[in-house]
Protein backbone atom coordinates (compact mmCIF):
# COMPACT_ATOMS: atom_id res chain seq x y z
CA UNK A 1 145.73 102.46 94.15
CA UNK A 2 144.05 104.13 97.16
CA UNK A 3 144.25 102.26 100.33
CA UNK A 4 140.49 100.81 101.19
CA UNK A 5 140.78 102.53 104.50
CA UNK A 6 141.25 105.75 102.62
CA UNK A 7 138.27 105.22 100.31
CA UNK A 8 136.38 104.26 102.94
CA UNK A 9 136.75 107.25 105.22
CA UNK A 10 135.54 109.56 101.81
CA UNK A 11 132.21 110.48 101.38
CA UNK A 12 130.92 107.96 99.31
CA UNK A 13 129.62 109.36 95.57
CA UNK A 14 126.79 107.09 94.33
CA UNK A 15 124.81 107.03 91.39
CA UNK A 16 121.28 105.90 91.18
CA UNK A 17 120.17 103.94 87.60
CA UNK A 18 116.70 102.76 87.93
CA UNK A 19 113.76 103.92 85.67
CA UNK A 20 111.08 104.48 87.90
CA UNK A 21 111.27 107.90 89.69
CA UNK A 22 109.30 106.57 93.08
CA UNK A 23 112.38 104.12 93.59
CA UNK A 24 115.12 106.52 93.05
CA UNK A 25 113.27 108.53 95.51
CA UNK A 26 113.37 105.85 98.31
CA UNK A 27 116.98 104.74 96.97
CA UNK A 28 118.20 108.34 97.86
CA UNK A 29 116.19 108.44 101.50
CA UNK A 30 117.93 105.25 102.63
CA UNK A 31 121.11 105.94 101.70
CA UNK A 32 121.06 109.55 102.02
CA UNK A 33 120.31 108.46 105.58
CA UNK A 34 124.05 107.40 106.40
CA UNK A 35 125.99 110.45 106.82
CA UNK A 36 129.02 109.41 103.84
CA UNK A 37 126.74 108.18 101.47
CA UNK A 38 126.34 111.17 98.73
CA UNK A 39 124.15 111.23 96.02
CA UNK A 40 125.60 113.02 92.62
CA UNK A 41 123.70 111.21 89.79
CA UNK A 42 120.23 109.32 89.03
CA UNK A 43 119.64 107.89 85.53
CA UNK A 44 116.57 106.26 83.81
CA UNK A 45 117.94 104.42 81.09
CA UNK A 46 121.24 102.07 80.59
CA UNK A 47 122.33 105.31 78.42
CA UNK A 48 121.93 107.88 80.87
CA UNK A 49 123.85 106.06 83.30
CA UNK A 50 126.74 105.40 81.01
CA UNK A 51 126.80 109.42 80.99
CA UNK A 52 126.48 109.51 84.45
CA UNK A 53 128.78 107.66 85.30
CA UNK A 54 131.59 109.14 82.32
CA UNK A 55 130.42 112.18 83.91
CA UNK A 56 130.71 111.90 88.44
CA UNK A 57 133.15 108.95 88.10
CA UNK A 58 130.92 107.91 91.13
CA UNK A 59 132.15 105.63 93.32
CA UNK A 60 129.21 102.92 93.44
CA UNK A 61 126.32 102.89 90.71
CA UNK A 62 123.27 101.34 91.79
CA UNK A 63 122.08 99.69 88.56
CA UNK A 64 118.55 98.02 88.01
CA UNK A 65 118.15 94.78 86.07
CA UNK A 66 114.62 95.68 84.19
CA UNK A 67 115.56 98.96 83.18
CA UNK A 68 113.13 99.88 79.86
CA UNK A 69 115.73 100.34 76.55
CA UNK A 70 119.07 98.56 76.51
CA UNK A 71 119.30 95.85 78.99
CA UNK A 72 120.81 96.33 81.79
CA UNK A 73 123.25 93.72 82.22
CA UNK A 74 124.86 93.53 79.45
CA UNK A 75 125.83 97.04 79.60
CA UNK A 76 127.75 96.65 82.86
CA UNK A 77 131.28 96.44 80.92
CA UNK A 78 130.41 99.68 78.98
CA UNK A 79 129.56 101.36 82.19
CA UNK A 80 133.14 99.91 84.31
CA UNK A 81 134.70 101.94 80.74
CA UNK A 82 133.38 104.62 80.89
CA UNK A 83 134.34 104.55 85.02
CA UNK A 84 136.84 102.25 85.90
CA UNK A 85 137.26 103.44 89.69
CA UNK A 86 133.25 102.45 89.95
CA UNK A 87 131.87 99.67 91.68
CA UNK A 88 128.47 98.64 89.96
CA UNK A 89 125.94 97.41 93.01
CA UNK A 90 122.66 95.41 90.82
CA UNK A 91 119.52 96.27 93.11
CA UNK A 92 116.78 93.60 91.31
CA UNK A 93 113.61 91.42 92.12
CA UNK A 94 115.48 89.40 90.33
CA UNK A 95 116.10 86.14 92.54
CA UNK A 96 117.25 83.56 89.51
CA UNK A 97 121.04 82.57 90.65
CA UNK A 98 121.95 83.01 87.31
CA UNK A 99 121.14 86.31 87.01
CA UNK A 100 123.28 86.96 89.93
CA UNK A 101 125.91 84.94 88.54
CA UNK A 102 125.65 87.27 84.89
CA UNK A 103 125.90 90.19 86.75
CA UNK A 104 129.26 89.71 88.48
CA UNK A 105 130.83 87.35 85.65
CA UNK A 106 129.95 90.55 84.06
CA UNK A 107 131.57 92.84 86.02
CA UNK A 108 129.44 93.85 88.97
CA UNK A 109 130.68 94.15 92.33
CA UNK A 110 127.31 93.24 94.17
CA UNK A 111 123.89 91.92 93.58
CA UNK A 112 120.74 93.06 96.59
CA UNK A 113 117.11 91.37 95.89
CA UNK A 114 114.70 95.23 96.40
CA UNK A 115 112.58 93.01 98.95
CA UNK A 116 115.50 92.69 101.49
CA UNK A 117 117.28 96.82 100.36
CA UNK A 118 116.70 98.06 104.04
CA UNK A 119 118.69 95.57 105.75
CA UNK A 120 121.25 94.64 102.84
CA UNK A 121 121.56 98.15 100.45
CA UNK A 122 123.89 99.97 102.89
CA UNK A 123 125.88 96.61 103.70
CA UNK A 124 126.48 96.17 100.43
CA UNK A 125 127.07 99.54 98.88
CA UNK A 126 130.14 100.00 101.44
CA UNK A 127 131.44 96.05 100.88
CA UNK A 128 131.69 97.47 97.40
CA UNK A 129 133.09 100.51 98.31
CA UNK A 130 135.85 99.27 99.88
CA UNK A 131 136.65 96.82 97.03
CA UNK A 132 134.41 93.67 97.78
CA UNK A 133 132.29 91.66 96.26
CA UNK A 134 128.51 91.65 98.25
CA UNK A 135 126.08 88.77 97.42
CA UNK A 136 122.34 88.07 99.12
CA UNK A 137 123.36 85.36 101.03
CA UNK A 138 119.94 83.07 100.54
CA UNK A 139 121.52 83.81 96.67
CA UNK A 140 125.03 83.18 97.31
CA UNK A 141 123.67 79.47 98.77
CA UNK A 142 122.12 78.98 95.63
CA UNK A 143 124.37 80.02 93.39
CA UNK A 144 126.92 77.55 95.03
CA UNK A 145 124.88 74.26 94.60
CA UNK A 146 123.52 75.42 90.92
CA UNK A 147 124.72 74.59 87.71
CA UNK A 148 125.01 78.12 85.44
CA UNK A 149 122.37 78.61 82.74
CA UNK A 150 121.56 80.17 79.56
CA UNK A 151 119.29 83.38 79.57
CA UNK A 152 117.21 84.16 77.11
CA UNK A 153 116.21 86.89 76.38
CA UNK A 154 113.18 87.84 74.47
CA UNK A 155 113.57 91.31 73.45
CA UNK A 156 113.85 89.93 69.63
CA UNK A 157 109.73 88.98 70.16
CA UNK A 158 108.89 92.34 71.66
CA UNK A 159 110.75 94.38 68.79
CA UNK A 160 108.00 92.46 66.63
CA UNK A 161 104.91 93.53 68.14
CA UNK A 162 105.31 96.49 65.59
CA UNK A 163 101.77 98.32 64.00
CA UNK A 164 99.86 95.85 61.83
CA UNK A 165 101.63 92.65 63.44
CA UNK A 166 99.26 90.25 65.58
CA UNK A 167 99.79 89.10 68.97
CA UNK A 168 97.91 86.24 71.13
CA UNK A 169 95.03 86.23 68.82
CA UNK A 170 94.73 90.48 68.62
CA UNK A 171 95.80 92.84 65.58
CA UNK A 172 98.07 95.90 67.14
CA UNK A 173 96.57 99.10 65.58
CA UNK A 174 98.25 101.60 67.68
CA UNK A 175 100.73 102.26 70.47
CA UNK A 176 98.75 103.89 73.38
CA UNK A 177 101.75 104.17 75.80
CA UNK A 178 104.28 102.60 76.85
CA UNK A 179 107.02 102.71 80.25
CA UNK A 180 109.48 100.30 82.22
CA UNK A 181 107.07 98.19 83.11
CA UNK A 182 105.54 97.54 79.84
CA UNK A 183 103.78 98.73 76.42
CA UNK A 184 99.81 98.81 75.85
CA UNK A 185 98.54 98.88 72.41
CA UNK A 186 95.38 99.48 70.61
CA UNK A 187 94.38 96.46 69.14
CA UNK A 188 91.71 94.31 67.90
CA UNK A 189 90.27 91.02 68.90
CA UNK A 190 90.64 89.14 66.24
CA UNK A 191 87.76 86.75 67.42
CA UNK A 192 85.32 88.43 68.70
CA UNK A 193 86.42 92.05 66.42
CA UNK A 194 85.81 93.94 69.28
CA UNK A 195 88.78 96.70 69.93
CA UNK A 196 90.57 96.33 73.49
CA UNK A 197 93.15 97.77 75.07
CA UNK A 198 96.34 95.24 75.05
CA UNK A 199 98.70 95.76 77.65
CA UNK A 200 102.61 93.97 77.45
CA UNK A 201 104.21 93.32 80.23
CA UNK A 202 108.27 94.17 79.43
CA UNK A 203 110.26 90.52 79.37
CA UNK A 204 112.78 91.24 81.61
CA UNK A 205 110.08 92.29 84.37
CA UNK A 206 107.89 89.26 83.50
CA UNK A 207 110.43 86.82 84.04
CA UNK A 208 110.16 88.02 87.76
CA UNK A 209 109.02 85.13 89.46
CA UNK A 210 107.30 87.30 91.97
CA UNK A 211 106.08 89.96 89.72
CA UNK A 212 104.24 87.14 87.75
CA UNK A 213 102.73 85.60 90.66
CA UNK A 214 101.59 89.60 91.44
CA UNK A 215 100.42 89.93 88.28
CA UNK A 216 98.32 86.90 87.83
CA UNK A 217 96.70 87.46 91.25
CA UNK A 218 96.30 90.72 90.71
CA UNK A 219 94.40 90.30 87.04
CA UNK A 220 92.06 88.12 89.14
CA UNK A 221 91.29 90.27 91.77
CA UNK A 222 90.64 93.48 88.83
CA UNK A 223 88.64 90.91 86.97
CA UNK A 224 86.40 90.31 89.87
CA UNK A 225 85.34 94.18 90.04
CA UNK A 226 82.15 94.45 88.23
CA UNK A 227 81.72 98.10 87.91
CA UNK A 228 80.32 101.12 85.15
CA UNK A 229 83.73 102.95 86.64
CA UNK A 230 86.18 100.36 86.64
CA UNK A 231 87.69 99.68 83.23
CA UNK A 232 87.18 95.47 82.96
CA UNK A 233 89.75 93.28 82.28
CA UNK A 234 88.56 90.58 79.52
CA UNK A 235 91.92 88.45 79.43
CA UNK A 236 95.42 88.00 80.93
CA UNK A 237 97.62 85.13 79.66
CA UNK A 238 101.14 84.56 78.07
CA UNK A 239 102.75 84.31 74.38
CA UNK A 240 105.52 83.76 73.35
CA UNK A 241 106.91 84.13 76.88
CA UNK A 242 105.17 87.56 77.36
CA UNK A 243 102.94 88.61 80.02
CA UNK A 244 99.82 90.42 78.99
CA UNK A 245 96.14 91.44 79.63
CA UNK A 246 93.73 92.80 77.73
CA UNK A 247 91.59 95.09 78.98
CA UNK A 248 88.12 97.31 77.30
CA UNK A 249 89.27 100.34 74.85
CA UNK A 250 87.92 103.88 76.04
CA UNK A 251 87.77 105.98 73.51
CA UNK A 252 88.19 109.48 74.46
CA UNK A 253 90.64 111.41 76.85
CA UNK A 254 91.96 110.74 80.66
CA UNK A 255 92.05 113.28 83.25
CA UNK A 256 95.41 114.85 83.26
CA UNK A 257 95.43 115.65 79.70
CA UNK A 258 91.83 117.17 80.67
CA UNK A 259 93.47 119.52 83.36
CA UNK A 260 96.86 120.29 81.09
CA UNK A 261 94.45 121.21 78.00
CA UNK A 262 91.69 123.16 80.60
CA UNK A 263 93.21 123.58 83.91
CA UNK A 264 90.76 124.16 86.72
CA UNK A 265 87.48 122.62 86.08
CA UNK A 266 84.01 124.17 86.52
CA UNK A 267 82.67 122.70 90.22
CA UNK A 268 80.11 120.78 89.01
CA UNK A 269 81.94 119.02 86.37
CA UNK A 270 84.60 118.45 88.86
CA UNK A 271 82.64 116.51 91.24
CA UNK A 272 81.22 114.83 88.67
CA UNK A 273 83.81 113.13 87.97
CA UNK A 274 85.53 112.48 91.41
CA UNK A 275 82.42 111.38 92.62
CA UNK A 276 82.28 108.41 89.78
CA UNK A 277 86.09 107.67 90.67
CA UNK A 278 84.94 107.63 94.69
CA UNK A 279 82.38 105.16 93.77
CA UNK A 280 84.88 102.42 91.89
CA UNK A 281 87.22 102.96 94.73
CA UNK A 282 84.48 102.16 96.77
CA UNK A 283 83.69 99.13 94.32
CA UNK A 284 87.52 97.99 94.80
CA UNK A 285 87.46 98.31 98.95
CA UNK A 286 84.94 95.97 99.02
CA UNK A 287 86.78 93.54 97.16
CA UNK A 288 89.60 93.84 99.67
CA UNK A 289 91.93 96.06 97.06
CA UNK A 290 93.77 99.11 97.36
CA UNK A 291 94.89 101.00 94.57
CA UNK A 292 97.57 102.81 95.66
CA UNK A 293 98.29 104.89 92.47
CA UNK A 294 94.54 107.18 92.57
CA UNK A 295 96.13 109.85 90.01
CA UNK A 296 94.56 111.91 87.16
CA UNK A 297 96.66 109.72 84.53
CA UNK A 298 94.65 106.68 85.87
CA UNK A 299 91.24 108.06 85.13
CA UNK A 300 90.00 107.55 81.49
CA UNK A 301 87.25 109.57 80.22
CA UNK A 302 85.09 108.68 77.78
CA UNK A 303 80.99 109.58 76.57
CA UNK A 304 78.24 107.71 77.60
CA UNK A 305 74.75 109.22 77.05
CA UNK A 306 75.77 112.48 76.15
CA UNK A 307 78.27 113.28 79.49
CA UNK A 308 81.27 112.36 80.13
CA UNK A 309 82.04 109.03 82.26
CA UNK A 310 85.21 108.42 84.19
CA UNK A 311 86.68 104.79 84.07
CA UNK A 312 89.47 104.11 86.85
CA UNK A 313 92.26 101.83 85.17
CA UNK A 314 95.80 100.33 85.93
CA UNK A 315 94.98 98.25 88.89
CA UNK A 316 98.75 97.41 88.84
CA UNK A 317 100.57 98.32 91.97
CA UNK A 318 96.56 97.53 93.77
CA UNK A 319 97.93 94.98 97.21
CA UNK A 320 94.96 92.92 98.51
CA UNK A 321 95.08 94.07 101.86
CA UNK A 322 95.24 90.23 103.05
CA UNK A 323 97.96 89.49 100.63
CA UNK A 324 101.54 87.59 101.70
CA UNK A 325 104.28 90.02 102.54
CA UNK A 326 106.51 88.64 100.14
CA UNK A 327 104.65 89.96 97.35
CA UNK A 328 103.87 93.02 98.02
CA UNK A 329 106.75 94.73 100.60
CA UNK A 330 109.48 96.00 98.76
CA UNK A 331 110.89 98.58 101.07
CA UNK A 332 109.96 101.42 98.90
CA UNK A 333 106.86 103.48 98.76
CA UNK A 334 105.02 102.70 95.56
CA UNK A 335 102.44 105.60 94.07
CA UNK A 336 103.29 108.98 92.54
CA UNK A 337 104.71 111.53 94.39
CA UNK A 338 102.14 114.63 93.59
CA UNK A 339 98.85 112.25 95.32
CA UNK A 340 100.79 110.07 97.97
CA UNK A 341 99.47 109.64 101.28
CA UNK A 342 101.68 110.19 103.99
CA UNK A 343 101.79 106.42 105.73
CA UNK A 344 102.51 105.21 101.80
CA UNK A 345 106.03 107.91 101.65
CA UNK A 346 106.79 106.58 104.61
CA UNK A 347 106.71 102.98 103.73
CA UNK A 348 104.32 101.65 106.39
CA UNK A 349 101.35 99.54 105.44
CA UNK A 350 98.22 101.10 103.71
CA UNK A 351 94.70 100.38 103.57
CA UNK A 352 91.42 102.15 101.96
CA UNK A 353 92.35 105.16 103.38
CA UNK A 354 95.53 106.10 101.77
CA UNK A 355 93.13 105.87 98.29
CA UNK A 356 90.88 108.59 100.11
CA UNK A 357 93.84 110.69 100.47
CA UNK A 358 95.22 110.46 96.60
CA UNK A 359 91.62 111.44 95.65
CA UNK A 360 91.52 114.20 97.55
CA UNK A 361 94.53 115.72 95.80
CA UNK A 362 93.07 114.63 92.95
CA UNK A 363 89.97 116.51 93.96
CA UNK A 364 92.11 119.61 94.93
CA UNK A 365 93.69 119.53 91.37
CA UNK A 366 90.28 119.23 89.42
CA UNK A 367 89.25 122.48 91.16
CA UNK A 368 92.70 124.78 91.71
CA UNK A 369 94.09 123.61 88.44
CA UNK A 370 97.28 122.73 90.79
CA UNK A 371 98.53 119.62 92.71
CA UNK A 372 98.30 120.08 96.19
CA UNK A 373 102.29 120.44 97.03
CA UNK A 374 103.86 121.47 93.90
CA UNK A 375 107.54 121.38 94.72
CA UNK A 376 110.35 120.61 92.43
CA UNK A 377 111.30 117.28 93.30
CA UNK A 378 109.93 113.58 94.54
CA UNK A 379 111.77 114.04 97.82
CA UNK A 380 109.92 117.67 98.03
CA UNK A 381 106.88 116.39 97.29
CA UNK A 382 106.84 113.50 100.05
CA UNK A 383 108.12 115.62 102.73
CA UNK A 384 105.54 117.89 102.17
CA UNK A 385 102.61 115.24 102.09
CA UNK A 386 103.83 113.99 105.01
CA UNK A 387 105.27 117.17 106.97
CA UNK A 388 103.37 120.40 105.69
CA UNK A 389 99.52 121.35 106.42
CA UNK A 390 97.16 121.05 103.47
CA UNK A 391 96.96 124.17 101.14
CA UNK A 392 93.90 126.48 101.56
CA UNK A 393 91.52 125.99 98.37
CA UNK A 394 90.35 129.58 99.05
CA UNK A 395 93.32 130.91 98.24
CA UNK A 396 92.81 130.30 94.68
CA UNK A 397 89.30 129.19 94.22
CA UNK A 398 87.69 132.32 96.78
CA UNK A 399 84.28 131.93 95.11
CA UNK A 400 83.87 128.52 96.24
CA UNK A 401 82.24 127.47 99.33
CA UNK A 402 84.66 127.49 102.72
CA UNK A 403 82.97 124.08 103.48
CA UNK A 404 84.81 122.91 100.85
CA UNK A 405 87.99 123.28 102.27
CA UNK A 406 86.57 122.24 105.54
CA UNK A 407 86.05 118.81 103.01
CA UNK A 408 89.70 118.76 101.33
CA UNK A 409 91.21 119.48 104.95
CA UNK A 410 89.59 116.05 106.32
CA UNK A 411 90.73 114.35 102.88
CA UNK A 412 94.34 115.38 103.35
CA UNK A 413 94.49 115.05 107.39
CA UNK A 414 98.11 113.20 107.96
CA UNK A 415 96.40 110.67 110.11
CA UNK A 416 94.30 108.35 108.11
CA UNK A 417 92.19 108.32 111.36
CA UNK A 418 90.74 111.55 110.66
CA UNK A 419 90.22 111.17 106.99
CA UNK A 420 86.49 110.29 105.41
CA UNK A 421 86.33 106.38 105.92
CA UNK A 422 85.26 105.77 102.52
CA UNK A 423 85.80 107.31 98.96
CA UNK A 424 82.61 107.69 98.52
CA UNK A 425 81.99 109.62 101.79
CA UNK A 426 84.32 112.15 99.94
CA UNK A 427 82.39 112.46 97.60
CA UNK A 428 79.49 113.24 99.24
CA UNK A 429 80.60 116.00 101.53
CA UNK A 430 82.18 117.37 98.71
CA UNK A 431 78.66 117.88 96.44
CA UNK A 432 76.96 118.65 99.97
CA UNK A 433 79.53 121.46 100.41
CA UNK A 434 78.85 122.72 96.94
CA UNK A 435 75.34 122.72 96.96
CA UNK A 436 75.78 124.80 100.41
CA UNK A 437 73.93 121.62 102.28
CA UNK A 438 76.94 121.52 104.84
């Protein structure tokens, strides 16, 4: 066996297992950061990080708890298999002692709560390293004075909410979508036999103490936005010890399948559209939210008198800008990476104007048919947002109006300072632009 010394003074090989791409991306800026910390791997799935780590024999895997798939935990012994010179670090919201306590019993070597990852990832990453065992020491306290626990797990009552099955008084007619943090369904109400949009929260991320305090203040704060743009939530509750909320059904399309199917729109339909997103941003601002996620995905479109109307949905990474700390600051940049403002890949606090910014890439997509800084990775695309000046509009659009790039240019200024104030003030330069008015 190696000396620790001599393991220590190698570059360190790491492997990042977490299934949301935004958090890999901040994972690999903080510890890419330290000059021996090396990056070889990044998995999205308890499967693909089996392979990965069979395949880089990495030195540390970072492995997250609520991983969608297998869970994560359990999997830790097929993982230390498949590598046994690997050191298995769990990065988690999860706070429950006994999770901690599962995860080494288990096999891991450490165990870092996300909020506290800037001051304890790095710490912890070489403690394991060098052959250690790292523990959050709030956790550690804890796990001393408690008495170990069941978990229970209720991925048997998920695997149920199949087609046809019912679920918190709602028949499931369809799957819509699903991810990590959940699955939403088509279903119907099977009181009022109205159909709604049914949206469950995974277990493993709902048994997040601080993700359900998020969520249930955050289903409160949608609920209070009374708006023809903003897609209403009618119901958030729990059964069967699942999160979920239900939410109106829009029949019809959203915006990025619009743009894959079409690809640049005509003007006028483009501005249409942004400028009934800009007004239920505007709606949400004065209710003290922020998005934080403005992205074509996000905007359903469905018809209402003939035209098309565009509903803004998934209000859930929106931060009240009042909110505590606690819930909200997780040391990573939350968004997507093609429509993040600059101060949001940097991690520093956002307000109103950071939605400005994502909807004036989204703007810039709508009429170019591209994202503003197309590059070929999350890292890429930050850098740029943050780094590189705002791509000319002429330079694939020449038969629109310069003023409109005079309008994108304020949109996308790196300074939120210099951006339009409001969504809606977007908006309206943007159709004054058009119509030659500016």
């Amino acid at each position: 066996m190696a000396d620790p010394i001599d393991v220590a003074s190698k570059p360190i090989d790491i492997v990042l297992a977490d299934d949301h791409a935004m958090v890999r991306t901040g994972l690999r800026m903080l510890l890419e950061a330290e000059p021996d910390f090396r990056i070889v791997g990044e998995a999205g799935d308890v499967e693909a990080a089996v392979e990965q780590a069979r395949a880089h024999q990495p030195r540390i895997l970072l492995l997250d708890v609520n991983m969608k798939g297998e869970p994560s935990l359990p999997a830790i012994p097929t993982i230390l298999e498949a590598s046994s010179e690997t050191a298995i670090v769990v990065l988690t919201m999860q706070d429950d002692p006994d999770y901690a306590r599962w995860a080494l019993t288990a096999g891991a070597s450490g165990y870092v709560l996300k909020e506290a990852a800037e001051a304890e990832l790095v710490e912890a990453v070489r403690a394991a390293a060098r052959g250690r065992t790292y523990l959050n020491p709030a956790l550690g306290a804890q796990l001393a004075r408690k008495a170990p626990e069941p978990i229970q797990h209720t991925d048997a009552a998920r695997a149920e909410l199949g087609v046809g099955s019912t679920f918190a008084g709602h028949r499931i007619d369809a799957i819509a979508g699903s991810g990590g943090m959940g699955t939403v369904f088509r279903a119907t109400d099977l009181t009022l036999d109205r159909p709604v949009a049914l949206k469950v929260i995974a277990p493993d991320v709902a048994r997040d103490p601080v993700f359900r305090k998020r969520f249930e203040r955050e289903c409160r704060a949608a609920a209070l936005i009374d708006h023809p743009n903003v897609v209403p939530v009618y119901h958030a509750g729990e059964d069967r010890g699942m999160l979920y909320l239900t939410m109106r059904y829009v029949e019809g399309t959203d915006l990025r399948s619009l743009l894959r199917e079409e690809g640049a729109l005509e003007p006028g339909r483009a501005l249409m559209l942004v400028d009934q997103i800009a007004q239920a941003l505007d709606a949400a601002h004065e209710h003290g939210l922020v998005h934080r996620d403005v992205k074509p995905a996000n905007v359903l479109i469905g018809i209402r008198g003939g035209r098309e109307h565009a509903f803004l949905t998934d209000f859930g990474v929106t931060k009240e800008r009042m909110a505590p700390s606690d819930l909200t600051r997780t040391g990573f940049a939350m968004g997507t990476a093609d429509y993040i403002a600059p101060e949001q890949a940097k991690g520093a606090e956002v307000d109103a104007r950071a939605d400005v910014y994502a909807l004036g890439c989204v703007l810039f997509q709508t009429l170019s048919g591209s994202v503003p800084y197309d590059r070929d990775s999350d890292v890429d695309k930050m850098w740029a947002h943050v780094h590189e000046p705002p791509p000319a509009l002429q330079d694939v659009r020449p038969e629109l109006p310069d003023a409109l790039d005079d309008v994108l240019a304020r949109a996308l200024a790196k300074d939120p300072d210099a951006r339009q104030q409001s969504a809606g003030r977007l908006a309206a330069e943007a159709l004054a632009a058009l119509r030659g008015d500016r």
